[in-house]
N, C-alpha and C. Protein backbone atom coordinates (compact mmCIF):
# COMPACT_ATOMS: atom_id res chain seq x y z
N UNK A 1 6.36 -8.76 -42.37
CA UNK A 1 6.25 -8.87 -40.93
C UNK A 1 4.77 -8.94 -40.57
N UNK A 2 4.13 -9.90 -39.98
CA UNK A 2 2.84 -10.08 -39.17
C UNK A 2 2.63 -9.07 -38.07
N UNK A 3 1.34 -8.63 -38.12
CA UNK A 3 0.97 -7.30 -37.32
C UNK A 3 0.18 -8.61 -36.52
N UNK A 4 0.67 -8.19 -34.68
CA UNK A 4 0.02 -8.93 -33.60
C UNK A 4 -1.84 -8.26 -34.32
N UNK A 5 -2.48 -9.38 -34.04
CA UNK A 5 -3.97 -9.32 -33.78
C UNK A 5 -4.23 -8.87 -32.64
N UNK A 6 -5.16 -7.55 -32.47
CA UNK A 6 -5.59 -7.44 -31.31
C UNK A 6 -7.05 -7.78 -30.91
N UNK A 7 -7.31 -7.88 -29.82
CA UNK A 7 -8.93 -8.60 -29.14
C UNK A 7 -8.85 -7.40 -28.31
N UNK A 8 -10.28 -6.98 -28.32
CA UNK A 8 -11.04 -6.20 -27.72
C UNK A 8 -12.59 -7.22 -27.32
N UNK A 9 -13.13 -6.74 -26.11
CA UNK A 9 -14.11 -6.97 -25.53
C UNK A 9 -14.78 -5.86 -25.31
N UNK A 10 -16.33 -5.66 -25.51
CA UNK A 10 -17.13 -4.71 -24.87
C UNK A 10 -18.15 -5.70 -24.09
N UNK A 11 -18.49 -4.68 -23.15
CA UNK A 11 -19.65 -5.28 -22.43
C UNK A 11 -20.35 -4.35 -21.24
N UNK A 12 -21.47 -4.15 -21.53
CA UNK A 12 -22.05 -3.23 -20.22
C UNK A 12 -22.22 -3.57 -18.83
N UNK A 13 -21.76 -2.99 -18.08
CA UNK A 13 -21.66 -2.94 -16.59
C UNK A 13 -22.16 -1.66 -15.96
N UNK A 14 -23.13 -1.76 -14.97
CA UNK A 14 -23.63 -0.78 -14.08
C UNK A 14 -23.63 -0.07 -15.02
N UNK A 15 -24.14 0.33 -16.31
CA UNK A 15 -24.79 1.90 -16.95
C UNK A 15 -23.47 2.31 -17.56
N UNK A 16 -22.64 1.82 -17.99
CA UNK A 16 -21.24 1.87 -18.38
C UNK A 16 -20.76 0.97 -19.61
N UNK A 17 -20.63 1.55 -20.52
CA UNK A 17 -20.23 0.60 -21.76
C UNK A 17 -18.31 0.46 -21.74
N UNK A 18 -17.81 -0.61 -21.58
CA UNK A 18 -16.51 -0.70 -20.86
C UNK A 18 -15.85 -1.52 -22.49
N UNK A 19 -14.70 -1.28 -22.42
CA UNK A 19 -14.04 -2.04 -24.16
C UNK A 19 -12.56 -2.25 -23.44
N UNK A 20 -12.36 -3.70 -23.06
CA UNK A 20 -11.31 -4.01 -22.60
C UNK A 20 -10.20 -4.63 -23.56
N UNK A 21 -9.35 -4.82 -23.57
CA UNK A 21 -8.44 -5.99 -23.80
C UNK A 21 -8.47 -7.30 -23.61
N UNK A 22 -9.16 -7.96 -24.72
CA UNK A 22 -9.01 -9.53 -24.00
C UNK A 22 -8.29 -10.07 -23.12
N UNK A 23 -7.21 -10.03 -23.06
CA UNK A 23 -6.46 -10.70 -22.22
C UNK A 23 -6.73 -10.24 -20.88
N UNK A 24 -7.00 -8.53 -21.14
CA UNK A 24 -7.47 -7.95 -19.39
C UNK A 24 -8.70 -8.35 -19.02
N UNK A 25 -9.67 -8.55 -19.89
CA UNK A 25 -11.00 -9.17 -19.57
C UNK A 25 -10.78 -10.52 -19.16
N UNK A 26 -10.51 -11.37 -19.77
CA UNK A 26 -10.49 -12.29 -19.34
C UNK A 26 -9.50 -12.79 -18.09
N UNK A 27 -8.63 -11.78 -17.73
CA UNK A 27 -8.28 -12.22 -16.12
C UNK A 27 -8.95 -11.29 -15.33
N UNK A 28 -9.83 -10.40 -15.39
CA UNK A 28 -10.85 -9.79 -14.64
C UNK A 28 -12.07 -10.85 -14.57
N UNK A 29 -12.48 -11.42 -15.41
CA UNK A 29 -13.35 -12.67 -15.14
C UNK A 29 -13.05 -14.22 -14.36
N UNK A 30 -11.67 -14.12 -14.27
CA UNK A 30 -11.40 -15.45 -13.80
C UNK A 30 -11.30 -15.09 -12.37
N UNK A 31 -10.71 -13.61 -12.06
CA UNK A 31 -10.92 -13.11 -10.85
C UNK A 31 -12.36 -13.28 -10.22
N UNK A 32 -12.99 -12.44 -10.88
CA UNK A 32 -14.46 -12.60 -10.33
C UNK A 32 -15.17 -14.17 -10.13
N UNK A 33 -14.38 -15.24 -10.73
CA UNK A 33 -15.25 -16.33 -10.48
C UNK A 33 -14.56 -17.11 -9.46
N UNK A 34 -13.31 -16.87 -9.49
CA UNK A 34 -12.25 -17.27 -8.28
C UNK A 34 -12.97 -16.20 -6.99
N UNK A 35 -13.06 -15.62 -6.64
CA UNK A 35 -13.52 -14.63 -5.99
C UNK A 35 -14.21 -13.69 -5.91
N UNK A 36 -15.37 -14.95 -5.28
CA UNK A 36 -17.14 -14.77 -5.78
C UNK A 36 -17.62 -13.85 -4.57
N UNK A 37 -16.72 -13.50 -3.17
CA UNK A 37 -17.31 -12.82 -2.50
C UNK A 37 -16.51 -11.43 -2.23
N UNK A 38 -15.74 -10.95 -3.28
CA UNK A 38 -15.16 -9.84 -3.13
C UNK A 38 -15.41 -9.25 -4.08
N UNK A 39 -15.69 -7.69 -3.95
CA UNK A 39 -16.17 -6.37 -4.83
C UNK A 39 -15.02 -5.40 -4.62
N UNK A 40 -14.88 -5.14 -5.85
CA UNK A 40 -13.54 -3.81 -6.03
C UNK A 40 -14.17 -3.29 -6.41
N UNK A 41 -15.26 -1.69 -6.43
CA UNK A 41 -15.55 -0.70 -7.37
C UNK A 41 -15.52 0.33 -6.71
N UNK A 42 -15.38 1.70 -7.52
CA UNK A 42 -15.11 2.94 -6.74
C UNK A 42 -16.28 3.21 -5.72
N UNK A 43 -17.37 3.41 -6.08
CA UNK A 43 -18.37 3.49 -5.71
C UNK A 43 -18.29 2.84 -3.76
N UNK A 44 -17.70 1.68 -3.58
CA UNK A 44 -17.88 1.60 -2.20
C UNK A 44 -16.65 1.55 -1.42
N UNK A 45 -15.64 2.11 -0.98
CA UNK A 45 -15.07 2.71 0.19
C UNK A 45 -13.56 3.31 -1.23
N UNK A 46 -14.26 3.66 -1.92
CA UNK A 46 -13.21 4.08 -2.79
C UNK A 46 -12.42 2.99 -4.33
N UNK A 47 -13.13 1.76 -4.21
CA UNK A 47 -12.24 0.91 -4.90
C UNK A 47 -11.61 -0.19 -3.94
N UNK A 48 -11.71 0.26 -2.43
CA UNK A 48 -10.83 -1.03 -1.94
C UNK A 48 -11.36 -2.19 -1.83
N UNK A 49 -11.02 -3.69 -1.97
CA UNK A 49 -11.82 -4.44 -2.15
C UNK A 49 -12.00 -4.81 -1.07
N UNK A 50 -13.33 -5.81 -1.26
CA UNK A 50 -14.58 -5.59 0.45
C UNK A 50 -15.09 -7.05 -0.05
N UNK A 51 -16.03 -7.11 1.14
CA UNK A 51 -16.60 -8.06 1.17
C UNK A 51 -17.89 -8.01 0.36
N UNK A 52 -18.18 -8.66 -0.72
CA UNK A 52 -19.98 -8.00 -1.65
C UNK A 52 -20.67 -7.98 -0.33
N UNK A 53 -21.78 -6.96 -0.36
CA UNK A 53 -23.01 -6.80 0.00
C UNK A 53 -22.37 -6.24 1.78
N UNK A 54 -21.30 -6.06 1.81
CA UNK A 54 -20.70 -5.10 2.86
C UNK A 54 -20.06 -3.50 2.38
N UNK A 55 -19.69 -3.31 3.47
CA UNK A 55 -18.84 -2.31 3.80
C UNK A 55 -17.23 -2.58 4.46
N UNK A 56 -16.84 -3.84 4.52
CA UNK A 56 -15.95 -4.72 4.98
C UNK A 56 -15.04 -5.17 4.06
N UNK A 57 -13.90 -4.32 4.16
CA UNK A 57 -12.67 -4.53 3.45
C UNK A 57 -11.37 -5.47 3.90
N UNK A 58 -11.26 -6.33 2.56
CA UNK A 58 -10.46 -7.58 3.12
C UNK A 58 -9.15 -6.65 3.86
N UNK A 59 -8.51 -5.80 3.84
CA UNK A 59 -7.76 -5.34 4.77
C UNK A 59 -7.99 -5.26 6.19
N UNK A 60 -9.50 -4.88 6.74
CA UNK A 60 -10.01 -4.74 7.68
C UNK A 60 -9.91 -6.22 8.43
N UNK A 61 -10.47 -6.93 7.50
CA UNK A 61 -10.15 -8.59 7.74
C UNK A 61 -9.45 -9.35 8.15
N UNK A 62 -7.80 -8.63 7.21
CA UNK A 62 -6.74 -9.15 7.46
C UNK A 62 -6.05 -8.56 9.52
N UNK A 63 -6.51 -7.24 9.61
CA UNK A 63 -6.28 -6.47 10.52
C UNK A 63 -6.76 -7.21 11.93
N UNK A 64 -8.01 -7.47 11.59
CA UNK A 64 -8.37 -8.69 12.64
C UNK A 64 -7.46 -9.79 13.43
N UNK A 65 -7.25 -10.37 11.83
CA UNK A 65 -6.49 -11.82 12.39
C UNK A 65 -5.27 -11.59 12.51
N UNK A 66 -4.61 -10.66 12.10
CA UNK A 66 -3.54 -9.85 12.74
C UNK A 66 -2.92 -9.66 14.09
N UNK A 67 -5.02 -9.06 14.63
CA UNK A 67 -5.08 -9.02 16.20
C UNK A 67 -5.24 -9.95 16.88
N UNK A 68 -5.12 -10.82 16.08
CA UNK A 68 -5.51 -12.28 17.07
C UNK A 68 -7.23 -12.57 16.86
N UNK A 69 -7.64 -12.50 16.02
CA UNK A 69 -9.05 -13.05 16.16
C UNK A 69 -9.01 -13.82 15.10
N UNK A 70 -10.20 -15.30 14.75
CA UNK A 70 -10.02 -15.97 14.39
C UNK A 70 -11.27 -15.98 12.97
N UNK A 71 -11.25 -16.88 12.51
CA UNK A 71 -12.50 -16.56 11.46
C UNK A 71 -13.69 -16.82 12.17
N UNK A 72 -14.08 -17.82 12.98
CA UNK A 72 -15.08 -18.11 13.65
C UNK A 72 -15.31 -16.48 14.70
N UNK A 73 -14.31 -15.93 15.33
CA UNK A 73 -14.72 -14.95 15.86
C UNK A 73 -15.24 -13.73 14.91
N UNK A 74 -14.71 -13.48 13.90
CA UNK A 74 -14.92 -12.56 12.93
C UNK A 74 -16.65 -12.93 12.48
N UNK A 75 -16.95 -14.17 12.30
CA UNK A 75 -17.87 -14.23 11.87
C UNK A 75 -19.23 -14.16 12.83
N UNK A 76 -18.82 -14.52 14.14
CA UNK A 76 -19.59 -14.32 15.73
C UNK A 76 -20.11 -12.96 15.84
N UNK A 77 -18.88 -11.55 15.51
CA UNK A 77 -19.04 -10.85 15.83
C UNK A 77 -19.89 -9.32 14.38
N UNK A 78 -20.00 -10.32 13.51
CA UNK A 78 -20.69 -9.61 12.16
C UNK A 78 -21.08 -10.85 11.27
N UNK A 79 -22.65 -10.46 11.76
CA UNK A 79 -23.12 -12.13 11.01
C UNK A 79 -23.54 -11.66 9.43
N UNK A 80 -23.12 -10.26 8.90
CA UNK A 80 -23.38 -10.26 7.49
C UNK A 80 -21.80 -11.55 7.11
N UNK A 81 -21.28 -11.29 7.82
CA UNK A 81 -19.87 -12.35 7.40
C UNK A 81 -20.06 -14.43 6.86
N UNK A 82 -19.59 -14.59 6.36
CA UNK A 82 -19.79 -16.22 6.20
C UNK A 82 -18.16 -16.64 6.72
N UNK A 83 -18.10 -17.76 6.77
CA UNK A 83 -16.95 -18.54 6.90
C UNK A 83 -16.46 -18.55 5.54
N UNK A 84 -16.80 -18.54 4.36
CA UNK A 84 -16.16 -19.07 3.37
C UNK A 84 -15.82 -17.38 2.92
N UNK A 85 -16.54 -16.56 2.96
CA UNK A 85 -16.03 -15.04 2.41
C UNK A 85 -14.52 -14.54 3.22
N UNK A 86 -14.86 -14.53 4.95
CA UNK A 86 -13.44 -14.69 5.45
C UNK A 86 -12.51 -14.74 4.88
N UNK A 87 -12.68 -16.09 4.75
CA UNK A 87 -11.51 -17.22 4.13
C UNK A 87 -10.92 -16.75 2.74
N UNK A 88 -12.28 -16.36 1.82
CA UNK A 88 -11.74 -16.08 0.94
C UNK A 88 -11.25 -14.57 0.72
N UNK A 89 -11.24 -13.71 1.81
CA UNK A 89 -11.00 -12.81 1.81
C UNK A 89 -8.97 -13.16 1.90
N UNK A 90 -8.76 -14.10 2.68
CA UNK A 90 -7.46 -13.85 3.28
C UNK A 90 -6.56 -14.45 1.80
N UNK A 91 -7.09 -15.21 1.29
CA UNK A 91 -7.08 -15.67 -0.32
C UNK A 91 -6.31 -14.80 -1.00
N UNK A 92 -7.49 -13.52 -0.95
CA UNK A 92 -7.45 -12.31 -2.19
C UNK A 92 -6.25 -11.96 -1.55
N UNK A 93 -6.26 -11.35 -0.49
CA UNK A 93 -4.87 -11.31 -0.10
C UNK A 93 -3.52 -11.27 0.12
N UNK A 94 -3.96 -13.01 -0.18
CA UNK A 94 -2.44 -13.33 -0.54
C UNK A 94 -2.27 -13.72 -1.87
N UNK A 95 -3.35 -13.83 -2.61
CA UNK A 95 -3.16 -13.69 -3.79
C UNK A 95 -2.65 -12.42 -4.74
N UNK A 96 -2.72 -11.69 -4.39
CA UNK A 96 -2.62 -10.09 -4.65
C UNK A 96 -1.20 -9.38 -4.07
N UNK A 97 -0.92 -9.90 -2.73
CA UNK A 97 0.22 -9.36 -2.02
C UNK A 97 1.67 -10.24 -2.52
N UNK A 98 1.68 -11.54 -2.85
CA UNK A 98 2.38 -11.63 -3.56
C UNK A 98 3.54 -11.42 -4.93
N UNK A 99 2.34 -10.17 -5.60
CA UNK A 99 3.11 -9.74 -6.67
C UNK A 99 3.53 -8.53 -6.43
N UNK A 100 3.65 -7.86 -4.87
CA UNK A 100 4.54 -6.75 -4.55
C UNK A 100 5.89 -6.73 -4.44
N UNK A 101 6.73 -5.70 -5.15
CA UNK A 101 7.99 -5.62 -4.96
C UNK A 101 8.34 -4.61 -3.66
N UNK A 102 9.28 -5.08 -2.59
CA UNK A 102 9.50 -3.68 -1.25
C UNK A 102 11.40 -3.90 -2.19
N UNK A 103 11.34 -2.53 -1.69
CA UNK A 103 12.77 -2.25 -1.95
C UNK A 103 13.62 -1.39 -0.60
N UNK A 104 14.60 -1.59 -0.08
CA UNK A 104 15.22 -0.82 0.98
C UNK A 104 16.32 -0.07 -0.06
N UNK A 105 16.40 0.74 0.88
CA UNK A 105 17.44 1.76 -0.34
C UNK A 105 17.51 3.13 0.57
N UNK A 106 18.60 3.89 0.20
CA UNK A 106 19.30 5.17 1.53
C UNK A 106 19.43 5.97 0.08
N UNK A 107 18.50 6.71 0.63
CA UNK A 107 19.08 8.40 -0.91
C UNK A 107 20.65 8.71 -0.27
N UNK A 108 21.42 9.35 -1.39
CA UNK A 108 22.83 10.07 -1.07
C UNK A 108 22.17 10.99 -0.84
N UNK A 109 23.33 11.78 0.41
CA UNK A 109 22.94 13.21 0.47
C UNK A 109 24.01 13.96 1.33
């Protein structure tokens, strides 16, 4: 019987020597190049992901246009914002919210 080969990656980040799983590395990298203006690390509002070089979490984002505001207004009203981070904020989004399962369901009792 053939024993699966495993891949490991190391690589230093922020003062941190990190040893991933290839396969997890390499869709953590395709992330990051697909989505060049969003930061996930604990360090800034806990892990939730934001806008780089903000404090502006694509939830916050989404909450906006929610309320009815538009990207052009979002970006009027916080000029650290671009049009294309927005945008690609609503991206991550729905890129991400897609692979949630909701379940309805009544406990017995």
């Amino acid at each position: 019987m053939e024993k699966a080969a495993h891949f490991w990656v190391a690589f230093y980040e922020k003062n941190n020597f990190v040893l991933l799983n290839k396969l997890r590395y390499l869709k953590i990298k395709k992330m990051r190049e697909e989505f060049k203006h969003i930061i996930s690390t604990p360090e800034i509002l806990g892990g939730k992901p934001c806008i780089r070089g903000t404090r502006i979490s694509v939830q916050l984002i989404l909450e906006w246009i929610g309320n009815g505001a538009n990207v052009g207004e979002i970006v009027k009203q916080h000029p650290l914002l671009t049009k294309e981070a927005v945008e690609e904020a609503v991206k991550y989004a729905a890129h991400f919210g897609k692979n949630d399962l909701f379940f309805d369901f009544k406990l017995a009792g």
